[in-house]
C-alpha atoms as a PDB file:
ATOM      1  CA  UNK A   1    -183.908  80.418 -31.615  1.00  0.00           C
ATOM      2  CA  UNK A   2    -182.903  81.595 -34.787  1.00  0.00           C
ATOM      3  CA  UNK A   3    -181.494  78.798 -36.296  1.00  0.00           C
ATOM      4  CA  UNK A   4    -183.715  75.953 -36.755  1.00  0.00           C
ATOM      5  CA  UNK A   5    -183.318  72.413 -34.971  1.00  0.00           C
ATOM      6  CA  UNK A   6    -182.347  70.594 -37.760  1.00  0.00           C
ATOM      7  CA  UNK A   7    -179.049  72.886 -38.340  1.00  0.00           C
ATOM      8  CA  UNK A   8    -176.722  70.760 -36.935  1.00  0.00           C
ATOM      9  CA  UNK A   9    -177.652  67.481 -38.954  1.00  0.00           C
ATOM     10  CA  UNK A  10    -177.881  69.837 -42.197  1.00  0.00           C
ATOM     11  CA  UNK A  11    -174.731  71.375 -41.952  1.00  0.00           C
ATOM     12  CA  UNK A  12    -172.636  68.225 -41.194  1.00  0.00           C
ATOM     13  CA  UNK A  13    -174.750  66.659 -44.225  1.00  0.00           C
ATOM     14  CA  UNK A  14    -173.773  69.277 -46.456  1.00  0.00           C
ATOM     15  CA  UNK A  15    -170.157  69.336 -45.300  1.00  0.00           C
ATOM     16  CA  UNK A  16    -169.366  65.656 -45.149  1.00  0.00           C
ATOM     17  CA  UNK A  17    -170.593  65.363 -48.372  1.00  0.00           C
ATOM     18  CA  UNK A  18    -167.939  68.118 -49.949  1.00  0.00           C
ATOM     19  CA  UNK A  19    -164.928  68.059 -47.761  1.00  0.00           C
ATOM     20  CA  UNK A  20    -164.961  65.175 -45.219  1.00  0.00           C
ATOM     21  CA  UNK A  21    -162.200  62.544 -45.823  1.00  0.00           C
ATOM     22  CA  UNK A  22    -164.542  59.513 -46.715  1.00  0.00           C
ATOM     23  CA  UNK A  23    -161.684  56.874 -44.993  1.00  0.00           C
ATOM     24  CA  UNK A  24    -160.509  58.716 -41.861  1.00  0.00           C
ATOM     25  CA  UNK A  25    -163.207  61.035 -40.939  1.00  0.00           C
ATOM     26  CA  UNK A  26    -161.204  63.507 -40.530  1.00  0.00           C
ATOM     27  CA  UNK A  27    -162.730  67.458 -40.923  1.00  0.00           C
ATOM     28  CA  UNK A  28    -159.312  69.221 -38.952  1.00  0.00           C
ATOM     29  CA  UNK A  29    -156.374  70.869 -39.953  1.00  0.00           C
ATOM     30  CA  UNK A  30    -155.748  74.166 -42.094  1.00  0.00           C
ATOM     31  CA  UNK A  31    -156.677  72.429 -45.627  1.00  0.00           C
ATOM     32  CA  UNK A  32    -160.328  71.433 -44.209  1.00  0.00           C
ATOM     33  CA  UNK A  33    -160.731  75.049 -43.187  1.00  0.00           C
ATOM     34  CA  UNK A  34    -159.566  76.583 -46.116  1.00  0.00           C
ATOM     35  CA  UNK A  35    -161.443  74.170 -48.267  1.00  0.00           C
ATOM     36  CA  UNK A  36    -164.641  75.144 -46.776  1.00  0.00           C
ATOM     37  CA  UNK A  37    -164.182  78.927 -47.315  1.00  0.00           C
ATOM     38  CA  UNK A  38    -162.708  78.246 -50.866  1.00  0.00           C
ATOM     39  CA  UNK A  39    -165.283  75.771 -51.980  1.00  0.00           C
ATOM     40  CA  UNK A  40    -168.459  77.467 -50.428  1.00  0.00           C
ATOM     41  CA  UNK A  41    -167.905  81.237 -49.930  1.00  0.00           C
ATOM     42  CA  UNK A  42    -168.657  82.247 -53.913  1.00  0.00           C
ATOM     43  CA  UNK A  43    -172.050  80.423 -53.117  1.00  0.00           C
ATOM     44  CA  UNK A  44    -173.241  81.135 -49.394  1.00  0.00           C
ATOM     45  CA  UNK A  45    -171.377  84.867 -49.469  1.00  0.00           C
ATOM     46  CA  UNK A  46    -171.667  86.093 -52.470  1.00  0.00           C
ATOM     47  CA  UNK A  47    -169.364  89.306 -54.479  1.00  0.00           C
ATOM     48  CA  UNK A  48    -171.077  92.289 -53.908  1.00  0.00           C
ATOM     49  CA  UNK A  49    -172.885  93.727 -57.034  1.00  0.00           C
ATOM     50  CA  UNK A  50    -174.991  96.368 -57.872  1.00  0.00           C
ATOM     51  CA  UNK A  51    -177.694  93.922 -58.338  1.00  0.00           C
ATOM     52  CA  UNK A  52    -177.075  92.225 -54.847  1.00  0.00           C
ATOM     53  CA  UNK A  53    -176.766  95.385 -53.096  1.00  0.00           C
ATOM     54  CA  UNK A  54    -180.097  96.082 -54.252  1.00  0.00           C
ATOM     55  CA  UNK A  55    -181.682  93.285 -53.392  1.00  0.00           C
ATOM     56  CA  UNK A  56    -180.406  93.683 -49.640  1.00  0.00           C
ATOM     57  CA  UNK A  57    -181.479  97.203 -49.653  1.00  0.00           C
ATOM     58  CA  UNK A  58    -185.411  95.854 -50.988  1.00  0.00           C
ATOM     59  CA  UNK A  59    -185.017  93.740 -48.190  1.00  0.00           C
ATOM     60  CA  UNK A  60    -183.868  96.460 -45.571  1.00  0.00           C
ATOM     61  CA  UNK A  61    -186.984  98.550 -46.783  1.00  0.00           C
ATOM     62  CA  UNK A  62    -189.637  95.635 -46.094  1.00  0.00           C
ATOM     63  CA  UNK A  63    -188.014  94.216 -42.733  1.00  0.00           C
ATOM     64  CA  UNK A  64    -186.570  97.121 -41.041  1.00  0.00           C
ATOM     65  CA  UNK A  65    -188.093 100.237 -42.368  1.00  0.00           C
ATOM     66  CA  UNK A  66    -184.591 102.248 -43.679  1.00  0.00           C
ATOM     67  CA  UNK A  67    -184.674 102.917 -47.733  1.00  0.00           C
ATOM     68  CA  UNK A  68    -181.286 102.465 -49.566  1.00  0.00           C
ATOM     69  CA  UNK A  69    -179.531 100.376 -46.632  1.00  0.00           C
ATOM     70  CA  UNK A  70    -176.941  98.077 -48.551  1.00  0.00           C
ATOM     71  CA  UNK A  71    -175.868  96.972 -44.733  1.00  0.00           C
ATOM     72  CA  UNK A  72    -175.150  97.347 -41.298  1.00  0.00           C
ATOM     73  CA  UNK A  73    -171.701  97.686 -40.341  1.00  0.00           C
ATOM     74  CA  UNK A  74    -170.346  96.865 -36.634  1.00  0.00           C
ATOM     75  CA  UNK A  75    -167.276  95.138 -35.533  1.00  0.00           C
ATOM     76  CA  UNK A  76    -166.690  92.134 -32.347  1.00  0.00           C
ATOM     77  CA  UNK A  77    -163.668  91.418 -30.562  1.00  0.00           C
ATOM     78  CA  UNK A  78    -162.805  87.803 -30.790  1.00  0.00           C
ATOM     79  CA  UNK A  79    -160.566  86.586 -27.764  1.00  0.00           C
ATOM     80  CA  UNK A  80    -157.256  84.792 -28.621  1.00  0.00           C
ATOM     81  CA  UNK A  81    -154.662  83.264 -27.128  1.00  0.00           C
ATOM     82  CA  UNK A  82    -151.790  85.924 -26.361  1.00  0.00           C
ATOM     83  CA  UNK A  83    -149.593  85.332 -29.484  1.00  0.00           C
ATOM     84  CA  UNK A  84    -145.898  85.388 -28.963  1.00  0.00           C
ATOM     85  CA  UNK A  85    -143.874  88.339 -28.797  1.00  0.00           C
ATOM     86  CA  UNK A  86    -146.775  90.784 -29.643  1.00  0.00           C
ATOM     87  CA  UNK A  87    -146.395  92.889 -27.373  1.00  0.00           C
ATOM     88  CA  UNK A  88    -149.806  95.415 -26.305  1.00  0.00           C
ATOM     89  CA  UNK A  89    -150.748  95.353 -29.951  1.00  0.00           C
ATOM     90  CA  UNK A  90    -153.839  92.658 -29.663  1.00  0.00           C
ATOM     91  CA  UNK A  91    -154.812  93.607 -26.045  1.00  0.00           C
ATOM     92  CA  UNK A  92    -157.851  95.726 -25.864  1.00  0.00           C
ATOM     93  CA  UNK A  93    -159.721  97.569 -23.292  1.00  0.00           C
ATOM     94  CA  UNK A  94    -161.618  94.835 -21.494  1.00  0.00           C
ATOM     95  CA  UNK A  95    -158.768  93.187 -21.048  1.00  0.00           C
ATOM     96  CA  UNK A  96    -157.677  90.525 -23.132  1.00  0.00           C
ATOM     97  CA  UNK A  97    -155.788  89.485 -26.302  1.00  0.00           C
ATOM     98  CA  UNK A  98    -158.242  89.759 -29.062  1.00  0.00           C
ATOM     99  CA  UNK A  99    -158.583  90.216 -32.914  1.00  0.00           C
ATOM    100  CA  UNK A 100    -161.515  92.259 -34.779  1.00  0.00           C
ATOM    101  CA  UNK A 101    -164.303  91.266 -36.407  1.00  0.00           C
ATOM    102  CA  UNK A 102    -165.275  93.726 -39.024  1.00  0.00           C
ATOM    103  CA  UNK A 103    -168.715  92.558 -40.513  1.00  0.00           C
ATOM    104  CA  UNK A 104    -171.331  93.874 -42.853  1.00  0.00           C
ATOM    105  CA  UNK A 105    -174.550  92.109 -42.738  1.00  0.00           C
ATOM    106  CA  UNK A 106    -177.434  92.267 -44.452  1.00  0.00           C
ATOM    107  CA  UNK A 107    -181.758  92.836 -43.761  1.00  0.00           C
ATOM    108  CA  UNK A 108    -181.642  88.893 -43.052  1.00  0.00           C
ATOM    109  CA  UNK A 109    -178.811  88.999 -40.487  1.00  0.00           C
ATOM    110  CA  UNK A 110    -176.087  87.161 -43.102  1.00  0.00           C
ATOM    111  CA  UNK A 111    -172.710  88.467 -43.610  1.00  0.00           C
ATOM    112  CA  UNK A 112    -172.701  90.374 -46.843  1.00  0.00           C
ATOM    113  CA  UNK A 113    -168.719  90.690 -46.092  1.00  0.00           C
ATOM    114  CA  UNK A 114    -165.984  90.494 -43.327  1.00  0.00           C
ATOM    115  CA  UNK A 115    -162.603  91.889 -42.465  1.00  0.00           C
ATOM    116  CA  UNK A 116    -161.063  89.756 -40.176  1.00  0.00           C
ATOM    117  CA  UNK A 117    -157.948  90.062 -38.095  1.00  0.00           C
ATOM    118  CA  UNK A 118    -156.847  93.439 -36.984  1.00  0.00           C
ATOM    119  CA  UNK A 119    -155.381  94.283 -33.566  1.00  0.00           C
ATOM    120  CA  UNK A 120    -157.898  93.756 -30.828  1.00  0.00           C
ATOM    121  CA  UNK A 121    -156.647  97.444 -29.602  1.00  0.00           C
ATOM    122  CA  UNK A 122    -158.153  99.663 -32.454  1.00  0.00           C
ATOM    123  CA  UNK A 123    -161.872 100.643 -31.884  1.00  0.00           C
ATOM    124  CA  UNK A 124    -164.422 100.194 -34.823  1.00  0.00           C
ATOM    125  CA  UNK A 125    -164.291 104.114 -36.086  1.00  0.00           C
ATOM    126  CA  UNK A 126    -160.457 103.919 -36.023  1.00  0.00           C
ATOM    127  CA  UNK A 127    -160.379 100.723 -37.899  1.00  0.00           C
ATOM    128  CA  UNK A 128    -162.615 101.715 -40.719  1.00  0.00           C
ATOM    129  CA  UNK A 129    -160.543 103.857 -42.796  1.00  0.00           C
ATOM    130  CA  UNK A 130    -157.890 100.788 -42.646  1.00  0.00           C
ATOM    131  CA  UNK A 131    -160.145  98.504 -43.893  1.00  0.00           C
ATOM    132  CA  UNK A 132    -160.629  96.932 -47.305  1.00  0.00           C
ATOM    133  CA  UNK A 133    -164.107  97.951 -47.475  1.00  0.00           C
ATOM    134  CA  UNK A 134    -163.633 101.660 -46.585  1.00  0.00           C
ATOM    135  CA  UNK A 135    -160.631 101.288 -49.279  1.00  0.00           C
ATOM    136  CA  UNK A 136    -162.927  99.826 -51.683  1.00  0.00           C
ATOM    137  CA  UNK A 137    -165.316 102.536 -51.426  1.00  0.00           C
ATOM    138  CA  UNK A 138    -163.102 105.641 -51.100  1.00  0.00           C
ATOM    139  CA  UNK A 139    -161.439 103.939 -54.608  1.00  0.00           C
ATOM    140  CA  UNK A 140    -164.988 102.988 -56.219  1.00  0.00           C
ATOM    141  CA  UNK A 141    -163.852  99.647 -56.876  1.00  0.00           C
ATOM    142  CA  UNK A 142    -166.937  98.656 -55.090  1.00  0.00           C
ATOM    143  CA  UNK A 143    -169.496  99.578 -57.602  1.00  0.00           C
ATOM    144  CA  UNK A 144    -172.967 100.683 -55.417  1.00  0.00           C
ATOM    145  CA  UNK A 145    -176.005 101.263 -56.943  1.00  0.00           C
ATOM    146  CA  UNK A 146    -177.190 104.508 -59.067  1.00  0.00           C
ATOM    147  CA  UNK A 147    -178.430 107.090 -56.918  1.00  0.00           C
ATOM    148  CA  UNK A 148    -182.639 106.621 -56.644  1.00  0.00           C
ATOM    149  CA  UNK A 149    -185.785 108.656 -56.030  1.00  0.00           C
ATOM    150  CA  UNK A 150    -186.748 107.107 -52.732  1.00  0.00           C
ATOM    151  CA  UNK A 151    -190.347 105.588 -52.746  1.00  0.00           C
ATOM    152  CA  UNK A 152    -193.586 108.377 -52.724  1.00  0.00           C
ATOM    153  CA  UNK A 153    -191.161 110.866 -52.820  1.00  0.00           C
ATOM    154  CA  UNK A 154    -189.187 113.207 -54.961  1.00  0.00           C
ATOM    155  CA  UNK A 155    -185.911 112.869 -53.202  1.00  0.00           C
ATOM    156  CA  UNK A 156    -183.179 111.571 -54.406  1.00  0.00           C
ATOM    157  CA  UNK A 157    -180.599 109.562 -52.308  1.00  0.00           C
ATOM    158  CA  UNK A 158    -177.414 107.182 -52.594  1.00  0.00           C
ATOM    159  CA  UNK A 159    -177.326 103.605 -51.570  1.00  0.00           C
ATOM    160  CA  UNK A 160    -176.128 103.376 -47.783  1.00  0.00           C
ATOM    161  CA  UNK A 161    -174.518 101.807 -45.105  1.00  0.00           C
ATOM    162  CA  UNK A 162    -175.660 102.545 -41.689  1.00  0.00           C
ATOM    163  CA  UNK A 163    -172.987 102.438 -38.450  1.00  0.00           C
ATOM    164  CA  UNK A 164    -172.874 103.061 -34.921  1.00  0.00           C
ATOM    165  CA  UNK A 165    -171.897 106.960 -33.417  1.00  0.00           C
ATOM    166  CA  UNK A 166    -168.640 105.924 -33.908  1.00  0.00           C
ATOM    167  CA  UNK A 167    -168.205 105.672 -37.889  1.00  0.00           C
ATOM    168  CA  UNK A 168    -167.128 108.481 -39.988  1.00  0.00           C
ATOM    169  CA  UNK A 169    -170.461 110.079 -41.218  1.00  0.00           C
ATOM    170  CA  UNK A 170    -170.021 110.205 -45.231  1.00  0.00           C
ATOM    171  CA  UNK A 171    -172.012 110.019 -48.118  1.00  0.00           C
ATOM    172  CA  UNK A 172    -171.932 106.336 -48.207  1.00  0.00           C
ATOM    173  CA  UNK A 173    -172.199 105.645 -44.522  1.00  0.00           C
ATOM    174  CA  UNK A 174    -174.663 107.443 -42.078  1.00  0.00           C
ATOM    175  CA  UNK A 175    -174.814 107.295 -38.527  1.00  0.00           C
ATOM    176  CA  UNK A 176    -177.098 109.023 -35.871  1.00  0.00           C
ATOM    177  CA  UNK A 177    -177.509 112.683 -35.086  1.00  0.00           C
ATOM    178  CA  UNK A 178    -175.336 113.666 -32.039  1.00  0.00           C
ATOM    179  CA  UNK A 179    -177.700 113.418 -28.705  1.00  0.00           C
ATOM    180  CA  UNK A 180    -177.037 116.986 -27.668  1.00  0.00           C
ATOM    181  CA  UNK A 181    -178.821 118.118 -30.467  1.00  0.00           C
ATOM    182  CA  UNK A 182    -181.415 116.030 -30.635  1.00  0.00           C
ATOM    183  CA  UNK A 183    -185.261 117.286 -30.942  1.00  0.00           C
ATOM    184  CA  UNK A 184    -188.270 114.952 -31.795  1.00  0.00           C
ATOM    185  CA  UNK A 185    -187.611 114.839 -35.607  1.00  0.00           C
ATOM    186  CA  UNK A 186    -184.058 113.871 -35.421  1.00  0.00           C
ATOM    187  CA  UNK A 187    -184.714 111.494 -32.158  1.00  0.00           C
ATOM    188  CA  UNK A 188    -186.957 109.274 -34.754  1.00  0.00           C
ATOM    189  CA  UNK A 189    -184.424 109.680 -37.630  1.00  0.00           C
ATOM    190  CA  UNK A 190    -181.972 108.009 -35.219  1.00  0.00           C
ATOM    191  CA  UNK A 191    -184.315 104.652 -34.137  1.00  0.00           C
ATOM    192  CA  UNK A 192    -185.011 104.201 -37.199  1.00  0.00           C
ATOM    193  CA  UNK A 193    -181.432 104.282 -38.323  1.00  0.00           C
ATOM    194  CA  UNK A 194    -180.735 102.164 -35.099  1.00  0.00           C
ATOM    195  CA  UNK A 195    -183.314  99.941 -35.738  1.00  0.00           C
ATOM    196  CA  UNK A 196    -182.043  98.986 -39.068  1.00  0.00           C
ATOM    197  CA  UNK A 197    -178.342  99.109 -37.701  1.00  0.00           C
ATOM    198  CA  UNK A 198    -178.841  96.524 -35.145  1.00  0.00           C
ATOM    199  CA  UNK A 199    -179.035  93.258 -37.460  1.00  0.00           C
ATOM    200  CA  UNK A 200    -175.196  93.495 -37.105  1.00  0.00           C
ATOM    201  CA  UNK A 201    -175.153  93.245 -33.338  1.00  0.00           C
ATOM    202  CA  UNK A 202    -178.172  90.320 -33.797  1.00  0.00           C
ATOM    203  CA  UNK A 203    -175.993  88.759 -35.652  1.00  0.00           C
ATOM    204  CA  UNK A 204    -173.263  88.738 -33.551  1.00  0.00           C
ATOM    205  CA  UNK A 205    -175.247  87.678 -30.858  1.00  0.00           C
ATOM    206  CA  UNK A 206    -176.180  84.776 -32.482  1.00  0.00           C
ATOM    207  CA  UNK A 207    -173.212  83.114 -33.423  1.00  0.00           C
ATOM    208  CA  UNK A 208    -171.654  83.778 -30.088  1.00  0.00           C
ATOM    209  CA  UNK A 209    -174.672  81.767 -28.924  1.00  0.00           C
ATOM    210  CA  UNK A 210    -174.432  79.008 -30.962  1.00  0.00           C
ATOM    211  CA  UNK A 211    -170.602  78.761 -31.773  1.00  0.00           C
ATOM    212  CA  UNK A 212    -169.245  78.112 -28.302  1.00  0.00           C
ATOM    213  CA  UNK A 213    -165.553  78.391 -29.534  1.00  0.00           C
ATOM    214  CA  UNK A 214    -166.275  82.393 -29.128  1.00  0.00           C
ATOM    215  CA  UNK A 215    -167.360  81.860 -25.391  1.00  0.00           C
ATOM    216  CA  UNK A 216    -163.234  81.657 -24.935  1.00  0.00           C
ATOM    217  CA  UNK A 217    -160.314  82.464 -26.099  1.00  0.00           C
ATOM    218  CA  UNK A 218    -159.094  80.504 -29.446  1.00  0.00           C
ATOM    219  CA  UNK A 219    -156.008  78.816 -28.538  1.00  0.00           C
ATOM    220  CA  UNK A 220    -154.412  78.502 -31.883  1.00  0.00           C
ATOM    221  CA  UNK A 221    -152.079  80.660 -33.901  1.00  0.00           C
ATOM    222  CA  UNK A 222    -153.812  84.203 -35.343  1.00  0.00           C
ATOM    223  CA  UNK A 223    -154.117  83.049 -38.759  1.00  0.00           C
ATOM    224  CA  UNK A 224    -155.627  79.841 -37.622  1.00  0.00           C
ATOM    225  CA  UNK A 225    -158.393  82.131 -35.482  1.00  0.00           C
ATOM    226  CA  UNK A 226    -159.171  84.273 -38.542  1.00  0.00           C
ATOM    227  CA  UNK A 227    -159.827  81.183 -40.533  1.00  0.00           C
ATOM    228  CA  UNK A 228    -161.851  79.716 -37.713  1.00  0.00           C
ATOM    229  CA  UNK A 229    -164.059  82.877 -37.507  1.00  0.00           C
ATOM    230  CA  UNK A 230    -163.574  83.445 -41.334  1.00  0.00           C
ATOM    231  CA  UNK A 231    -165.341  79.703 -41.449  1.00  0.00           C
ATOM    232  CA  UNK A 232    -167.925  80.560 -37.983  1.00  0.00           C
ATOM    233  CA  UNK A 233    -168.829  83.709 -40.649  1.00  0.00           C
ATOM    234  CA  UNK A 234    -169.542  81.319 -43.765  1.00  0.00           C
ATOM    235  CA  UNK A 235    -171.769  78.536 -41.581  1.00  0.00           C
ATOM    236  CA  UNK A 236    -173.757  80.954 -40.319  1.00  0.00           C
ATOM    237  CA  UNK A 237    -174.803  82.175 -43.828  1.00  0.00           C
ATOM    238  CA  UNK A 238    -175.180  78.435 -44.955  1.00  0.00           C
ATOM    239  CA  UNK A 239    -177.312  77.599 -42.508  1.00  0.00           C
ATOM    240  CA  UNK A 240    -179.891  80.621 -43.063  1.00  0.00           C
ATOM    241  CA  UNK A 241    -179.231  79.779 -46.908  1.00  0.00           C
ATOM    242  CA  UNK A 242    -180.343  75.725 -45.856  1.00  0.00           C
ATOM    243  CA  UNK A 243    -183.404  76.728 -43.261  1.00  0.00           C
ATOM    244  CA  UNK A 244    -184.016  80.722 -43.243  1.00  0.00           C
ATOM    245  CA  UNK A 245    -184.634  82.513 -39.951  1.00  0.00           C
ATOM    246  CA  UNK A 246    -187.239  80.868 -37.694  1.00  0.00           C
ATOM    247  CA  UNK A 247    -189.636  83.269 -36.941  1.00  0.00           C
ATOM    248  CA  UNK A 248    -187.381  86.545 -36.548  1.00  0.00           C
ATOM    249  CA  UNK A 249    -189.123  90.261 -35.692  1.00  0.00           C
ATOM    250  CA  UNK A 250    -187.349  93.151 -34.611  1.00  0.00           C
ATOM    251  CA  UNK A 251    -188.239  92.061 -31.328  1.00  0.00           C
ATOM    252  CA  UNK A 252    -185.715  89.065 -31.339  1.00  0.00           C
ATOM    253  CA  UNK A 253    -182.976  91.316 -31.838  1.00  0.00           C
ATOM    254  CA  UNK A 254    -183.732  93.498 -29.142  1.00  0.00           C
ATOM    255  CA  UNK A 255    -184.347  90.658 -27.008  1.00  0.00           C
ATOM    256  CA  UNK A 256    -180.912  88.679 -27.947  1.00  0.00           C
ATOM    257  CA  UNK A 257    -178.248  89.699 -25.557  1.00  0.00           C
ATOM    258  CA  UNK A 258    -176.127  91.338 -28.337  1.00  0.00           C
ATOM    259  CA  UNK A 259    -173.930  93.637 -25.604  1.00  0.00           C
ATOM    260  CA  UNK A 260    -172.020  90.570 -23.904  1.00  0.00           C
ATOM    261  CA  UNK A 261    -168.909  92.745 -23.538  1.00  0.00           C
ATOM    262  CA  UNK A 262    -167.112  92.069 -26.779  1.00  0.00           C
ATOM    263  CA  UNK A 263    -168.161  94.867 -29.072  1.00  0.00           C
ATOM    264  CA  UNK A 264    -165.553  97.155 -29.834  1.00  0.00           C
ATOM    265  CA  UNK A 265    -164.794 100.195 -27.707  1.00  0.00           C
ATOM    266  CA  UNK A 266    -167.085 103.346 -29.917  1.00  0.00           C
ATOM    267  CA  UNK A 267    -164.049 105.375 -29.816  1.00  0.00           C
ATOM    268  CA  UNK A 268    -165.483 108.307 -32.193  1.00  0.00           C
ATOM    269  CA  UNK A 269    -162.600 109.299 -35.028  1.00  0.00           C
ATOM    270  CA  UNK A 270    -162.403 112.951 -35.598  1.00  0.00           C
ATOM    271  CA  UNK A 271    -163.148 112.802 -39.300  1.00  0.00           C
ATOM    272  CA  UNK A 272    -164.088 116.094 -41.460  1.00  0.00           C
ATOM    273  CA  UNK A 273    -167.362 115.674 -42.571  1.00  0.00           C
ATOM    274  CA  UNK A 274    -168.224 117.198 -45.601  1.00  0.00           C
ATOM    275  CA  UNK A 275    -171.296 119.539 -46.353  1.00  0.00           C
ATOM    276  CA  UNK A 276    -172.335 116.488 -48.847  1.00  0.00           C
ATOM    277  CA  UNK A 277    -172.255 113.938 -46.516  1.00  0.00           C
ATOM    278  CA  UNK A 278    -174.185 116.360 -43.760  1.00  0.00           C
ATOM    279  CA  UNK A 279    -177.085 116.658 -46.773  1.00  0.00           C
ATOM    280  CA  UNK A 280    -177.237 113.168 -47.401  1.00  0.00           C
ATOM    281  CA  UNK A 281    -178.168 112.374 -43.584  1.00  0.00           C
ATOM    282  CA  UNK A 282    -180.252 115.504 -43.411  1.00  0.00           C
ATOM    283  CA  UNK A 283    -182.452 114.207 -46.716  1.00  0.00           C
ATOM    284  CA  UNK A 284    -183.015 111.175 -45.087  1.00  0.00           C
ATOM    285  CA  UNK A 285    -183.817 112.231 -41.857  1.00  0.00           C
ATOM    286  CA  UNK A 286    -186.507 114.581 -43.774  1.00  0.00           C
ATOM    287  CA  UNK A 287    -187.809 111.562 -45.810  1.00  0.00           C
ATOM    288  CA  UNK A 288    -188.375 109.261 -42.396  1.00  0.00           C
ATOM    289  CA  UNK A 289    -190.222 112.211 -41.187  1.00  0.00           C
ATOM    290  CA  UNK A 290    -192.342 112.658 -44.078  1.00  0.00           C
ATOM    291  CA  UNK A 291    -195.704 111.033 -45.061  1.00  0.00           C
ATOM    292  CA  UNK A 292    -194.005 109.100 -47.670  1.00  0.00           C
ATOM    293  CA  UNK A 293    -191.189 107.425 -45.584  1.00  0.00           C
ATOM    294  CA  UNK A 294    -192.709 107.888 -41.888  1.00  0.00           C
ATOM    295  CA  UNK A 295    -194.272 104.756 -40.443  1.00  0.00           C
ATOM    296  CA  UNK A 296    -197.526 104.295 -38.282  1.00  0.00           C
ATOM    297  CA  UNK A 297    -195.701 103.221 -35.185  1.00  0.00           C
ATOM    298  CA  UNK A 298    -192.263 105.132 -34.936  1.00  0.00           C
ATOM    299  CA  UNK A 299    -194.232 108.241 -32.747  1.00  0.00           C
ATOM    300  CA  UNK A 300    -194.934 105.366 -29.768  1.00  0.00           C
ATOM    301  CA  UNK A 301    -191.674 103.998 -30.224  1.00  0.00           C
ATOM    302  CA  UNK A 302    -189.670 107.189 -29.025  1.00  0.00           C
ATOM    303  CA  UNK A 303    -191.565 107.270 -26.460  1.00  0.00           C
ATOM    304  CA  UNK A 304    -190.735 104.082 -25.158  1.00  0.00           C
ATOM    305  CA  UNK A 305    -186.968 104.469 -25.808  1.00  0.00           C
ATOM    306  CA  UNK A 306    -186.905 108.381 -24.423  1.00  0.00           C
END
């Protein structure tokens, strides 16, 4: 289990000392939640800076192998009470009434950042390019590191996010070669890309283990879900801030049963991709292929995924 057993006792600690009403008890209502993301979100999810962003992409290169990852991008349906007079606009493909959980999360499965509360019927491509982070990026407001010469090597790459088949492919974001033209080379590009890319889905699979509020739908109004999973978001990153990951491999996320029908629908957008963003991927994929970025085992683990 990746949260440790003491969790629960930590967490209430931590919160009953800062927000709990010392008289009645009481931890409900819209102030508590909006206390606990005001008062604790600067600490336990911090701004993105240049200097954070590097220190999750350090991190991305010693657990999962991928050079210049700044974070893996995915996004959840969260099921919701059918809001009044909404009409089709939060009922997705499963079915049900849902809003989106856009997340980016970093090499030690915490939430680096998340966009919370679009219509449960847009798919994760198509809700990209309307979110605040894609905004943020396409306006540079969100300052990424200098391009760097990637370790051993003589090439020199931005800082990245890595997504699913279904995100734009750009020179910030990369996502895996199309299967019908995959070869050997490119079918190793893409696991290792996955393999870095699937702390997202981990993630996601943990909270909806251990936060049984998302086994259902949230009966409350929509704002009051996005501040419940706004809060669900923040806890999660407090409690690996309070007692780390407990023994975590690459193996645990594979093993954690990340596909349990709420991902979003990988409806692919039909983007232009530019030649720069098409060189970007195509550096990488000739750095994880090359003695300097390859790694002893990623020739045995095609094999066991072809």
């Amino acid at each position: 289990m990746p949260y440790g057993p003491l969790y629960r006792h930590n967490i209430w600690t931590a919160l009953q000392a800062q927000h709990m009403d010392r008289s009645t008890g009481t931890t409900y209502g819209p102030l508590y939640r909006h206390n606990i993301w005001t008062a604790l979100q600067a600490q336990h999810m911090l701004s993105s800076t240049e200097e954070i962003f590097q220190e999750i992409a350090k991190d991305f290169n010693i657990r999962w192998n991928f050079p210049n990852c700044v974070g893996s991008i995915d996004g959840k349906h969260i099921r919701i009470k059918c809001p009044p007079n909404s009409g089709s606009h939060y009922f997705n493909y499963k079915p049900y009434h849902c809003i989106v959980l856009q997340a980016v999360v970093g090499a030690n499965l915490k939430f680096v950042t998340v966009d919370i509360g679009a219509y449960g019927k847009q798919s994760d491509g198509g809700l990209f390019p309307y979110s605040a982070l894609y905004q943020s990026l396409e306006t540079r407001s969100l300052k990424l590191p200098e391009d760097t010469v990637l370790p051993n090597s003589e090439i020199t790459l931005p800082y990245v996010f890595v997504g699913d088949e279904a995100y734009p492919l750009t020179t910030y974001l990369m996502k895996p070669y199309k299967r019908r033209t995959l070869d050997r080379s490119k079918t190793i590009f893409n696991y290792r890309l996955s393999r870095a890319r699937r702390v997202v889905e981990c993630t996601f699979g943990i909270c909806a283990s251990e936060w049984r509020i998302l086994d259902k739908a949230i009966e409350a109004k929509v704002g009051t879900a996005v501040e419940i999973v706004k809060c669900i978001a923040l806890l999660h990153n407090i409690i690996i801030d309070v007692e780390g990951l407990h023994d975590l491999s690459s193996n645990d996320c594979s093993s954690l049963d990340t596909n349990d029908g709420s991902q979003l629908k990988k409806s692919r957008i039909h983007n232009s991709v530019t030649a720069s963003a098409k060189q970007t991927r195509d550096l990488f994929f000739k750095y994880l292929n090359s003695p300097a970025g390859s790694v002893l085992w990623q020739e045995e683990a095609i094999r066991d995924v072809q």
